[in-house]
Protein backbone atom coordinates (compact mmCIF):
# COMPACT_ATOMS: atom_id res chain seq x y z
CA UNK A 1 59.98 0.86 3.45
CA UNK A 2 62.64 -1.89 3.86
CA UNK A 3 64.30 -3.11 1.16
CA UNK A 4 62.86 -6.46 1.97
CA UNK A 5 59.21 -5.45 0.62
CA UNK A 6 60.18 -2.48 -1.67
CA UNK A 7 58.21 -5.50 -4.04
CA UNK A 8 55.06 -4.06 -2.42
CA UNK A 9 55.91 -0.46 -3.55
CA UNK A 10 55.00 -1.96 -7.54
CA UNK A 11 52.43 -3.32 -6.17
CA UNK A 12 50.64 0.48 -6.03
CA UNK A 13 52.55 1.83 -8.81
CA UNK A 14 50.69 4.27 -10.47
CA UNK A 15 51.67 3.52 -13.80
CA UNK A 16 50.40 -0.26 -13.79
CA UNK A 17 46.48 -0.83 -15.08
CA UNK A 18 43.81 -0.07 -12.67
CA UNK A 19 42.48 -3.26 -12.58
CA UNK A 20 45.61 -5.03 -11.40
CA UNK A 21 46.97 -2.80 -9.12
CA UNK A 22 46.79 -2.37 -5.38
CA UNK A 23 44.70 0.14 -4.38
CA UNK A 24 43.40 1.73 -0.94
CA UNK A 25 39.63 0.24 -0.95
CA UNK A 26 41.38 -3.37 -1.01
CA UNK A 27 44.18 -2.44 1.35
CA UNK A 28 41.37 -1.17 4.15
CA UNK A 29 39.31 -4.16 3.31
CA UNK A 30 41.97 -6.41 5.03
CA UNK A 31 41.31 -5.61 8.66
CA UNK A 32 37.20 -6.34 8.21
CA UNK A 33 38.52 -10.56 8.64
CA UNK A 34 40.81 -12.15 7.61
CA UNK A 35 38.23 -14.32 5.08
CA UNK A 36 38.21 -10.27 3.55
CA UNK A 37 41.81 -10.37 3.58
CA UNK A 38 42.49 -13.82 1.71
CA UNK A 39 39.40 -13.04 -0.87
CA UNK A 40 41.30 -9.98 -1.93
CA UNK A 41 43.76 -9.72 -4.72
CA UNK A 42 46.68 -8.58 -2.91
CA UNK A 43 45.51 -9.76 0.42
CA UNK A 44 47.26 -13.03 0.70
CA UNK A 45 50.17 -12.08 -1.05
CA UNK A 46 51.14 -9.21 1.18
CA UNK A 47 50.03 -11.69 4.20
CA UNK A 48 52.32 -14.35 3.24
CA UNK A 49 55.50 -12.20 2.36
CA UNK A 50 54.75 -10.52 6.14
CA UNK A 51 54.51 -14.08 7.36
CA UNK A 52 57.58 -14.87 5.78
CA UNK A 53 59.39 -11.89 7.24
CA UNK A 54 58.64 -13.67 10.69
CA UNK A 55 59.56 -16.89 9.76
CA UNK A 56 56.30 -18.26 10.37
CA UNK A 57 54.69 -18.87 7.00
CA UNK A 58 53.75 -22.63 7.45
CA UNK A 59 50.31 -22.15 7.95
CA UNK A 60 49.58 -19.98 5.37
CA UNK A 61 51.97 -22.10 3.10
CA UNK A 62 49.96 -25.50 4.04
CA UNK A 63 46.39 -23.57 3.80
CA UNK A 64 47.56 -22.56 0.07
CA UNK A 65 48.27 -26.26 -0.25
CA UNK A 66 45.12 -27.43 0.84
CA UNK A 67 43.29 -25.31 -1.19
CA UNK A 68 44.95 -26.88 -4.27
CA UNK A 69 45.17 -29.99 -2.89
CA UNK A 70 40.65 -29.82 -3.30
CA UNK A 71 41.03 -29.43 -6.61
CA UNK A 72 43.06 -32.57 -7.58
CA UNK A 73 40.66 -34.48 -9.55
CA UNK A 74 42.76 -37.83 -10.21
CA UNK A 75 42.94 -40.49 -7.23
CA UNK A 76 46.57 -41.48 -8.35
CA UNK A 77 47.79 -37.88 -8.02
CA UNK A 78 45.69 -37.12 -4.88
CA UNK A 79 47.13 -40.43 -2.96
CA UNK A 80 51.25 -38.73 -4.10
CA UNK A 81 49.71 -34.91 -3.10
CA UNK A 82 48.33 -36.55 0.16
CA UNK A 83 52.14 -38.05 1.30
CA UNK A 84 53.79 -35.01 0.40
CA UNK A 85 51.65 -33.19 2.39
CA UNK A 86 51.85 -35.31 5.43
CA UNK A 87 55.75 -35.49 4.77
CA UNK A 88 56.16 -31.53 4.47
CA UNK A 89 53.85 -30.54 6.89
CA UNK A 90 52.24 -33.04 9.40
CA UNK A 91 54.43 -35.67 10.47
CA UNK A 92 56.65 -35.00 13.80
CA UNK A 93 59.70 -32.98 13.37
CA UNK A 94 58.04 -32.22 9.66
CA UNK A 95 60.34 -29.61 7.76
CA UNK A 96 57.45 -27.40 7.67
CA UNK A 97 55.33 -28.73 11.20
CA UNK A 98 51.96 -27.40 11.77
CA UNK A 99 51.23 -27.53 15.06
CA UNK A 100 48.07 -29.65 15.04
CA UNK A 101 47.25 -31.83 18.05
CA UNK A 102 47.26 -36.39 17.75
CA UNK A 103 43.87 -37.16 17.21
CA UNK A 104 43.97 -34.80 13.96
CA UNK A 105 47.53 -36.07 13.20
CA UNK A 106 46.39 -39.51 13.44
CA UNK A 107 43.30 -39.49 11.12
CA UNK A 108 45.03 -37.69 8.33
CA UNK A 109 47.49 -41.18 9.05
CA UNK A 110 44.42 -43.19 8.37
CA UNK A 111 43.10 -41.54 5.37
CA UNK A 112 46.80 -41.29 3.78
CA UNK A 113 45.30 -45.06 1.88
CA UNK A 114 42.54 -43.78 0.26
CA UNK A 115 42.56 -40.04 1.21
CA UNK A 116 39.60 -37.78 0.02
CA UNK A 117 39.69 -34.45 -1.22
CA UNK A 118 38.74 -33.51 2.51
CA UNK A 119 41.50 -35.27 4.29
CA UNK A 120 43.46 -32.44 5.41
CA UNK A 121 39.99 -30.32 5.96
CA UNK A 122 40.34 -30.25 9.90
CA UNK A 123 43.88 -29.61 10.17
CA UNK A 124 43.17 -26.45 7.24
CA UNK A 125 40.10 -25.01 9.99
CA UNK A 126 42.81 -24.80 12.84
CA UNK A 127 45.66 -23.77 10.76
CA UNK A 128 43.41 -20.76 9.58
CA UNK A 129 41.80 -20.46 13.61
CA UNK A 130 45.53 -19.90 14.61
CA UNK A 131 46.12 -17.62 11.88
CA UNK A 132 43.17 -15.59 12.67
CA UNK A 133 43.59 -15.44 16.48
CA UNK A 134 47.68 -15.55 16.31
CA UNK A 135 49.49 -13.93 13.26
CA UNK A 136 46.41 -11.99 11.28
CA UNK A 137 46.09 -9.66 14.19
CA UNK A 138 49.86 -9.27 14.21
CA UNK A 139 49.69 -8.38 10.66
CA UNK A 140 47.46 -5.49 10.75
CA UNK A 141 49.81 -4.25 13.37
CA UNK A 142 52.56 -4.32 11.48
CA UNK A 143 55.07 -2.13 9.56
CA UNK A 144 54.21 -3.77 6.56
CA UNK A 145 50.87 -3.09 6.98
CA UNK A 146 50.72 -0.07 8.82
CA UNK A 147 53.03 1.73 6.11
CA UNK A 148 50.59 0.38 3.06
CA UNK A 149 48.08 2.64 4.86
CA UNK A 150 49.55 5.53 4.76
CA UNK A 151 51.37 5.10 1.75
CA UNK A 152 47.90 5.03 0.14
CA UNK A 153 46.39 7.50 2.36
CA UNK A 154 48.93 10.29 1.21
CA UNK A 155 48.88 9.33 -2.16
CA UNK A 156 45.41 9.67 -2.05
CA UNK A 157 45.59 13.06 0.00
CA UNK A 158 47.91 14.76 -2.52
CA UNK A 159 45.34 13.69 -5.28
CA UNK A 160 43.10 15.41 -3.61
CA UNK A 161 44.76 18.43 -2.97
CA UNK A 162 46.38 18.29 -6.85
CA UNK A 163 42.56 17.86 -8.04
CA UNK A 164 41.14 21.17 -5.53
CA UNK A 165 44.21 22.78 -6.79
CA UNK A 166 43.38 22.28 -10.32
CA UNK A 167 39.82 23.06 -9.89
């Protein structure tokens, strides 16, 4: 693996817990959907550092923000979380631009007064739609992926054959 996501290499290490490392199952979990892949442990944190590698990790980015942006209880903090929102990821020529089409764009502009904890909702469906049609099958495809698999897959195979040897 690249020195880029050697990070995913502890991810697996043997000598960590079992409960908090990756393992196999969850790793052959991820190409069921990507709902599988983002209710995983690991899932959306290999996803987003393979986004990243392709310099498209918007969506994902402003999905994570939505998701935290539902929880925000206080209006005061919502109404800030709202603008900065809009500012990093919706307005034209946005540092981070979704690409969402004007009638979306436009009612998120409306709600910005008084927005709701679902005021982003519609823009989050498509942002996840493109990732599911767009980048998620990309993912499974690629080295990142691809080389978890069969990272795992040996490991497990020399288990195996340590175990039968043993036995």
């Amino acid at each position: 693996m690249s020195p880029k996501i050697c990070w995913l290499c502890r991810l697996s290490n043997t000598e960590s817990s079992e409960t908090s490392k990756l393992s196999l199952d969850e790793v052959l979990q991820w190409p069921q959907s990507l709902q599988n892949l983002m209710a995983t442990k690991y899932g959306p944190v290999v996803y987003r550092a393979y986004l990243k590698s392709e310099y498209s990790d918007e969506n994902i980015e402003f999905w994570f923000a939505c998701e935290n942006y539902k929880k925000i209880k206080s209006q005061w903090k919502r109404i800030s979380r709202a603008k900065k929102l809009f500012k990093m990821y919706i307005q034209p020529n946005a540092p981070r631009e979704i690409n969402i089409d004007s009638p979306i764009r436009e009612a998120i502009i409306k709600n910005l007064q008084a927005p709701t904890e679902n005021c982003f909702a519609e823009a989050q469906q498509i942002v996840y739609r493109h990732m599911e049609r767009d980048s998620y099958p990309r993912f499974l495809e690629s080295d990142i992926y691809q080389n978890l698999v069969k990272k795992f897959q040996t490991e497990q195979l020399v288990g195996n054959i340590q175990t039968e040897g043993h036995g």
